[in-house]
C-alpha atoms as a PDB file:
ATOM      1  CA  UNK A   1      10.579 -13.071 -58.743  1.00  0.00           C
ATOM      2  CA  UNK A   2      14.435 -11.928 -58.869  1.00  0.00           C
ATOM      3  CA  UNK A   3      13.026  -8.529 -58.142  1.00  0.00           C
ATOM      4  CA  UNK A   4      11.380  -9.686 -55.193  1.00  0.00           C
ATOM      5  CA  UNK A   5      14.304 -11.956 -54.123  1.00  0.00           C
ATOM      6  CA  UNK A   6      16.579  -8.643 -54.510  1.00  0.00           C
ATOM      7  CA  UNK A   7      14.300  -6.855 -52.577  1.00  0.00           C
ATOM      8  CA  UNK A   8      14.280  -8.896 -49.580  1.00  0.00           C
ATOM      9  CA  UNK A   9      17.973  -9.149 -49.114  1.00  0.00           C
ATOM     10  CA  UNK A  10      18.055  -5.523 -49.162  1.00  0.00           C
ATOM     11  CA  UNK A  11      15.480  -5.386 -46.247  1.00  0.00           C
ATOM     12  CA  UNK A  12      17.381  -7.712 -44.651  1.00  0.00           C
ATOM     13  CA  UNK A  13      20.791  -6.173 -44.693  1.00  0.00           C
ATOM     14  CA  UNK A  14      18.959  -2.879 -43.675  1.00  0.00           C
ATOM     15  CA  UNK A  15      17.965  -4.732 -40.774  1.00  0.00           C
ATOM     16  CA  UNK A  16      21.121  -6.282 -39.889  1.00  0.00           C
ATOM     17  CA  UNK A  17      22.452  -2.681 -40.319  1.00  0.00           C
ATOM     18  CA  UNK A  18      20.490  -1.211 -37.745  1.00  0.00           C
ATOM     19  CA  UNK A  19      20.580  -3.688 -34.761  1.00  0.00           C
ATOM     20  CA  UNK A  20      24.512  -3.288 -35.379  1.00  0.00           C
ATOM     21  CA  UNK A  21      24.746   0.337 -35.209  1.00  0.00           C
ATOM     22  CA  UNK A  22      21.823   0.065 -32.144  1.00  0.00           C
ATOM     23  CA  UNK A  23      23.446  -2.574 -30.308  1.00  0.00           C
ATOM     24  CA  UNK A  24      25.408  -1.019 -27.517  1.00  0.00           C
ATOM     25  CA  UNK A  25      23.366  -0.715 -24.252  1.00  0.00           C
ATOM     26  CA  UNK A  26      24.600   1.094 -21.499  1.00  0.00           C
ATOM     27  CA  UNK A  27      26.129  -1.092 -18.400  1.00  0.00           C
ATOM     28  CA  UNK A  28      25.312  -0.965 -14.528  1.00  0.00           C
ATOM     29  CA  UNK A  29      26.625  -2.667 -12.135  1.00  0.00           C
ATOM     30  CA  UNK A  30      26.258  -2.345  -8.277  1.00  0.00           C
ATOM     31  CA  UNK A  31      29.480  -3.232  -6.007  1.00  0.00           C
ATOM     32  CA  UNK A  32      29.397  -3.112  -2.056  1.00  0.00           C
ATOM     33  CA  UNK A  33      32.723  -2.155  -0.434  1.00  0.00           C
ATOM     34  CA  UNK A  34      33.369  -4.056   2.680  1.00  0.00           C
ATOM     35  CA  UNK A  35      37.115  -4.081   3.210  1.00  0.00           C
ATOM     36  CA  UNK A  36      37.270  -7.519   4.515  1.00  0.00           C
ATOM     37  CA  UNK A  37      39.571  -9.255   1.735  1.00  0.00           C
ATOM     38  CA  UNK A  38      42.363  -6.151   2.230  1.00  0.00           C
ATOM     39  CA  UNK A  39      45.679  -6.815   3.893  1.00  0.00           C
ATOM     40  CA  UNK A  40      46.105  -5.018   7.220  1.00  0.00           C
ATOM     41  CA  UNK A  41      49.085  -4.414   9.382  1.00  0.00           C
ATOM     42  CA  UNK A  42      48.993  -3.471  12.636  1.00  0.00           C
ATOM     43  CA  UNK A  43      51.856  -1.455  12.792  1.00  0.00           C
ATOM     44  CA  UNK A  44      51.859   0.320   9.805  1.00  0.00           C
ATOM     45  CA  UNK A  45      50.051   2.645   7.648  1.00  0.00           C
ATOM     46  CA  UNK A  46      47.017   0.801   5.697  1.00  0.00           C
ATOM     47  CA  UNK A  47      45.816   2.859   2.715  1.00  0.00           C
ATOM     48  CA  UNK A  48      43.596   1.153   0.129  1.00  0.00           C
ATOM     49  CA  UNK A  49      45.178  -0.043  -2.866  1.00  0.00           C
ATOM     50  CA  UNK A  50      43.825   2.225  -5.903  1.00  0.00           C
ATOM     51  CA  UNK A  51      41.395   1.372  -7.456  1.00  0.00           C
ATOM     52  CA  UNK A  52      39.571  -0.528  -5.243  1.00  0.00           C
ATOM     53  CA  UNK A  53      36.605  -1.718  -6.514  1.00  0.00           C
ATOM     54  CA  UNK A  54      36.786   1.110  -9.313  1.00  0.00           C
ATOM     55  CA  UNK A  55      37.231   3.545  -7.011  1.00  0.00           C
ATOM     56  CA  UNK A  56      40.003   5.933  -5.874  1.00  0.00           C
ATOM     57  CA  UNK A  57      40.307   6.494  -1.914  1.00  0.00           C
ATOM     58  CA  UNK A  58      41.944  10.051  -1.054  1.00  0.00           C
ATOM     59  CA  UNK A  59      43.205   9.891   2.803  1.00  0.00           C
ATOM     60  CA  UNK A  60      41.472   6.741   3.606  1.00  0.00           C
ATOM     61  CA  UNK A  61      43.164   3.354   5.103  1.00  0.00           C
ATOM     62  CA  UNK A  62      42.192   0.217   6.130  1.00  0.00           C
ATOM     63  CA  UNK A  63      41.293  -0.310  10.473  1.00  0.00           C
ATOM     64  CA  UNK A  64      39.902  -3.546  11.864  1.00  0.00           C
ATOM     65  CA  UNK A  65      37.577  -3.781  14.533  1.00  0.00           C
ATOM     66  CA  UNK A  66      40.262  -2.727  18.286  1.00  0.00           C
ATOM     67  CA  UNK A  67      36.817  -3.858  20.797  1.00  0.00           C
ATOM     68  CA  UNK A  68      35.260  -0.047  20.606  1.00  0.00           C
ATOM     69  CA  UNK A  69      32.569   0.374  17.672  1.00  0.00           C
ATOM     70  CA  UNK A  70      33.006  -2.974  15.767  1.00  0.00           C
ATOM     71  CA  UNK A  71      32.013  -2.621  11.317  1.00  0.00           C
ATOM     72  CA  UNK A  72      28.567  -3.294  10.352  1.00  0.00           C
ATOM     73  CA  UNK A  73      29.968  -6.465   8.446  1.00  0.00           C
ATOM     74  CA  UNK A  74      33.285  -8.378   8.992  1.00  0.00           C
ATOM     75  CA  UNK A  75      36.318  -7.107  10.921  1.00  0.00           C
ATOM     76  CA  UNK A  76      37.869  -4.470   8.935  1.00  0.00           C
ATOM     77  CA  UNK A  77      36.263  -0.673   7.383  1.00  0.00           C
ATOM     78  CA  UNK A  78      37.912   1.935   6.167  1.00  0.00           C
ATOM     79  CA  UNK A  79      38.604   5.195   8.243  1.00  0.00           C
ATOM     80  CA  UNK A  80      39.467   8.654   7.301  1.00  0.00           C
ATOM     81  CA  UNK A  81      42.073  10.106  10.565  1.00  0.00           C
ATOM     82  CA  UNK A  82      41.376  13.487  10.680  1.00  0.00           C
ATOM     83  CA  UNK A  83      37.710  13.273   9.205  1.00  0.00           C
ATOM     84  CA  UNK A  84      37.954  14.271   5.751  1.00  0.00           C
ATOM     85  CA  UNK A  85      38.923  12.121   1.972  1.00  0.00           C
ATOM     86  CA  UNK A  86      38.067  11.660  -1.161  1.00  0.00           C
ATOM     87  CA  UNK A  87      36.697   8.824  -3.045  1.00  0.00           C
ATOM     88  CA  UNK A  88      36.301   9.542  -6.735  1.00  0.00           C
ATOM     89  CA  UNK A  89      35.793   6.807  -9.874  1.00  0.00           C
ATOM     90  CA  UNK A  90      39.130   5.538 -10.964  1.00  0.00           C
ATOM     91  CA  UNK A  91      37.643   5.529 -14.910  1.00  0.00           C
ATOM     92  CA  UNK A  92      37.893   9.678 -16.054  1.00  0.00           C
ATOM     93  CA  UNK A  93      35.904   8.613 -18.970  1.00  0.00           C
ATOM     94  CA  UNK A  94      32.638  11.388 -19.454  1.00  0.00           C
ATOM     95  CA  UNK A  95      30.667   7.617 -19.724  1.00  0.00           C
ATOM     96  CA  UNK A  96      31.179   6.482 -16.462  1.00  0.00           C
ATOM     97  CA  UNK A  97      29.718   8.042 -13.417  1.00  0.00           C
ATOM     98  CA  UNK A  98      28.284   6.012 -10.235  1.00  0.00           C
ATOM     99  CA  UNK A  99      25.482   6.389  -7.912  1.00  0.00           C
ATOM    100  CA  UNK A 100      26.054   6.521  -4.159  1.00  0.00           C
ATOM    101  CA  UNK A 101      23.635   4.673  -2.862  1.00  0.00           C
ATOM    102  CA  UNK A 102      24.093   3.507   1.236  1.00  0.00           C
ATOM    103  CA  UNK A 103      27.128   3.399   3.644  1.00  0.00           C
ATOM    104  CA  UNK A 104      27.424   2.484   7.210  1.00  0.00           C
ATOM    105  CA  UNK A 105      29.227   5.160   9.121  1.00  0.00           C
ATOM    106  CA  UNK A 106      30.718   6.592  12.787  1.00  0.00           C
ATOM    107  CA  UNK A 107      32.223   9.088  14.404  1.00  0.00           C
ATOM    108  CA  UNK A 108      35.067   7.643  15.852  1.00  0.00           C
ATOM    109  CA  UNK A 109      36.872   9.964  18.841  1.00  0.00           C
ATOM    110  CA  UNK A 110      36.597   8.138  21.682  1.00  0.00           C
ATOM    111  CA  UNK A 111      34.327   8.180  24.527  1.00  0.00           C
ATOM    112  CA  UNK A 112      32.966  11.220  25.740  1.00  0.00           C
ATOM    113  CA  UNK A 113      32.266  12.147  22.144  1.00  0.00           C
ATOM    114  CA  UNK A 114      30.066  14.802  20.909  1.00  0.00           C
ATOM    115  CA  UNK A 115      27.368  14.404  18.361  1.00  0.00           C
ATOM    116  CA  UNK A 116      29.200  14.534  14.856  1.00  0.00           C
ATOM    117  CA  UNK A 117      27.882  16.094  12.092  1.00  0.00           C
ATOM    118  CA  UNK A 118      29.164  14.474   8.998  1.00  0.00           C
ATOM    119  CA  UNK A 119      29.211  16.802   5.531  1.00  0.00           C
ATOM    120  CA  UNK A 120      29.065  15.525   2.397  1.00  0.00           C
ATOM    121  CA  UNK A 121      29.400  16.621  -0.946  1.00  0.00           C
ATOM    122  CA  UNK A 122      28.672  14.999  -4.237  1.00  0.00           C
ATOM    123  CA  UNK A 123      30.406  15.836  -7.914  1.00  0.00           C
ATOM    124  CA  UNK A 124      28.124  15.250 -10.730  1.00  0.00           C
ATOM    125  CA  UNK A 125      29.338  14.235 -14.270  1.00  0.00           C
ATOM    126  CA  UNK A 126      27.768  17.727 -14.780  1.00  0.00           C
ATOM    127  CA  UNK A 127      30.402  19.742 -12.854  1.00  0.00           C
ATOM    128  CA  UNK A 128      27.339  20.544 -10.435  1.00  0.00           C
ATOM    129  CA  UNK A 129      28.158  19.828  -6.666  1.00  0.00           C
ATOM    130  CA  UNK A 130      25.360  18.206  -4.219  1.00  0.00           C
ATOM    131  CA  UNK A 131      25.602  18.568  -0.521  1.00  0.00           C
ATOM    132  CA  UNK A 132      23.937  16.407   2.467  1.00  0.00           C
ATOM    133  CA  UNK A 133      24.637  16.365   6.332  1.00  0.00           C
ATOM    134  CA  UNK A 134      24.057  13.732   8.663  1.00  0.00           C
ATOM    135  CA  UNK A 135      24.798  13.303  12.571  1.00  0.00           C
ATOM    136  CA  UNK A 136      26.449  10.529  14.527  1.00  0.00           C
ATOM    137  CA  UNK A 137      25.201  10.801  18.186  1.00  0.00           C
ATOM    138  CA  UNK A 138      26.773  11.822  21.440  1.00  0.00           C
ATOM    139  CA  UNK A 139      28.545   8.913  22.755  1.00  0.00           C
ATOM    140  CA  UNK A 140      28.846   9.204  26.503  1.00  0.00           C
ATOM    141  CA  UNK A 141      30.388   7.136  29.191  1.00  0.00           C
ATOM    142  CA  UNK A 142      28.298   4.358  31.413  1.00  0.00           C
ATOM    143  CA  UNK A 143      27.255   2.557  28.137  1.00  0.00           C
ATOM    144  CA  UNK A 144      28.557  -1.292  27.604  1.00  0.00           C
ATOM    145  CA  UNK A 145      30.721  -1.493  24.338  1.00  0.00           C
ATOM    146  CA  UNK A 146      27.712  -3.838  22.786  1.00  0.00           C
ATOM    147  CA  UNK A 147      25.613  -0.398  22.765  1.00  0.00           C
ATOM    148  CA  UNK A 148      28.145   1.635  19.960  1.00  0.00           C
ATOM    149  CA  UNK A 149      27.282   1.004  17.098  1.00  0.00           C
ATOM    150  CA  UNK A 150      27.792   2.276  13.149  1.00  0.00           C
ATOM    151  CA  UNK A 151      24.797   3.851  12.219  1.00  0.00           C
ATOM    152  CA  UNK A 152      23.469   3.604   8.279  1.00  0.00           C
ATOM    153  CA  UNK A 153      22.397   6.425   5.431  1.00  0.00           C
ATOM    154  CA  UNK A 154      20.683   5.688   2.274  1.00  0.00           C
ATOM    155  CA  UNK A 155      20.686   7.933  -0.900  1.00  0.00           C
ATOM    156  CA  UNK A 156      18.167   8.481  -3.112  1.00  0.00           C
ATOM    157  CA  UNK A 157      18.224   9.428  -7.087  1.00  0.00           C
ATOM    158  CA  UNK A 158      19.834  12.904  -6.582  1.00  0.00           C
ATOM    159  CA  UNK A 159      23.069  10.966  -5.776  1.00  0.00           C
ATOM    160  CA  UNK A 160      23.358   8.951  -8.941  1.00  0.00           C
ATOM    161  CA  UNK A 161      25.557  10.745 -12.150  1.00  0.00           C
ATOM    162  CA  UNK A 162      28.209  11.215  -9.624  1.00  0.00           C
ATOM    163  CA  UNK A 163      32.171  11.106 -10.190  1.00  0.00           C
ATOM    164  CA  UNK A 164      33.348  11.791  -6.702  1.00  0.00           C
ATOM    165  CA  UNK A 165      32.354  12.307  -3.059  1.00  0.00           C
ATOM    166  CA  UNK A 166      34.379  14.088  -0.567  1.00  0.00           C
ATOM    167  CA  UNK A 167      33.553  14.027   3.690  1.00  0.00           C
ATOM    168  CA  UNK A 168      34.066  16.240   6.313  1.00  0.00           C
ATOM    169  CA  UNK A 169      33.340  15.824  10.000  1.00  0.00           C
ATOM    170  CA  UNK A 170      32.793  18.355  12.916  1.00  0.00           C
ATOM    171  CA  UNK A 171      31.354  18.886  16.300  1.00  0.00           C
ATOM    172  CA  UNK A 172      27.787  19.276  15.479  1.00  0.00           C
ATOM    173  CA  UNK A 173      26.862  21.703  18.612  1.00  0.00           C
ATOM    174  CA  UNK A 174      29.580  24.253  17.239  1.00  0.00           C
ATOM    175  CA  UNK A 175      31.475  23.558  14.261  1.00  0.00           C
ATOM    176  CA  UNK A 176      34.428  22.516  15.902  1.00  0.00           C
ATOM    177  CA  UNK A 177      37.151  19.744  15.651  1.00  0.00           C
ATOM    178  CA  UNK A 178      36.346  16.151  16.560  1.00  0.00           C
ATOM    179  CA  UNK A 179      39.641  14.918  16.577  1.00  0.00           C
ATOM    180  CA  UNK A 180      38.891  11.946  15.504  1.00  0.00           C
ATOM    181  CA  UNK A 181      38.087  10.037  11.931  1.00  0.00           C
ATOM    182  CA  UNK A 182      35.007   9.239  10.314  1.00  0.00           C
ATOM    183  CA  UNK A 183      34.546   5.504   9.741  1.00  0.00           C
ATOM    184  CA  UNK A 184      32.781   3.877   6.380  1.00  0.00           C
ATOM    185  CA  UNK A 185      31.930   0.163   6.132  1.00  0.00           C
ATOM    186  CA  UNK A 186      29.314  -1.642   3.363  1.00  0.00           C
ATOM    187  CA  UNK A 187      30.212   0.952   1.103  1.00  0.00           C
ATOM    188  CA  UNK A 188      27.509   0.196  -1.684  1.00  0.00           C
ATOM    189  CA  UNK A 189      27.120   1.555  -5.597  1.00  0.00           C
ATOM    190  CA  UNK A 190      26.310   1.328  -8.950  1.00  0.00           C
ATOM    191  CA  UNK A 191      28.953   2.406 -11.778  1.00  0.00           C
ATOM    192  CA  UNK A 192      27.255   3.247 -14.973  1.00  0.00           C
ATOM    193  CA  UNK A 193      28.689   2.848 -18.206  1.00  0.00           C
ATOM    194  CA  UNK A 194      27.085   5.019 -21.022  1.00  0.00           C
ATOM    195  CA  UNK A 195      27.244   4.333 -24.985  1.00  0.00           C
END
């Protein structure tokens, strides 16, 4: 009977043993960025505080809505003058990584504006780099206001294991300069958090 007894509390501590050393689970979490609760000046520079949200912004500030192409949600995105930033994950840690997975987005140069063709490039956890291009359209003149709008992307699995994303914008007819900024609003991700 003692042998049995004996026997049983070693199972049991073997148990215990192994749902301790099995316990951690990795964490995800999905966050959408929409600028709204950041402090904006109107006659100053804006940049986003860092991090924001976990993330690190590279040559991006805060705009509100001035009457042309109004954000997909509230009155304020975040804009990139000049067309090219950064944002990376504020935790370095090889555990972390997010996945990109939609943003609403414009071409902002005024009005005539040629179609925009807007690069970007995703760094894996890896070190590998992915690359995808999509196209704001022409905007021409005789439109009402109401008809500019930010347009929205979706990624798919490729885009997950990431730790940064960099953008770059140019005429899409010939390569050249917009000169203008690339807008972002309902920035939305998950951060993963590995054992």
């Amino acid at each position: 009977m003692k042998a049995a007894i004996a026997l049983l509390s070693l199972v049991a501590i073997a148990q215990a043993s192994a749902l301790t050393k099995n316990y951690c689970r990795s964490t995800r979490k999905t966050y959408t960025a929409q600028y709204d609760d950041l402090p904006f000046i109107e006659t100053g520079s804006n940049p986003l505080p860092n991090p924001y949200r976990y993330l690190t912004y590279t040559a991006f500030q805060i705009e509100q809505y001035d009457g042309f192409i109004p954000p997909t949600s509230g009155n304020q995105w975040t804009m990139a003058f000049g067309g090219s930033g950064n944002i990376s994950l504020f935790d370095p840690s090889p555990k972390t990584s997010f996945q990109l997975e939609s943003f609403s987005f414009s071409c902002v140069a005024g009005v005539p504006q040629p179609e925009c063709a807007i690069s970007i490039w995703g760094t894996k956890a890896s070190g590998s780099v992915i690359k995808r291009t999509i196209r704001y359209p022409r905007l021409d003149p005789g439109h009402a206001l109401e008809d500019f709008k930010m347009n929205k992307t979706a990624f798919g699995l490729l885009w997950r294991d990431l730790k940064s994303i960099r953008f770059s914008i140019a005429r899409a007819d010939n390569g050249g300069d917009m000169f203008g900024g690339l807008a972002l609003d309902d920035v939305k991700y998950t951060i993963t958090t590995k054992c």
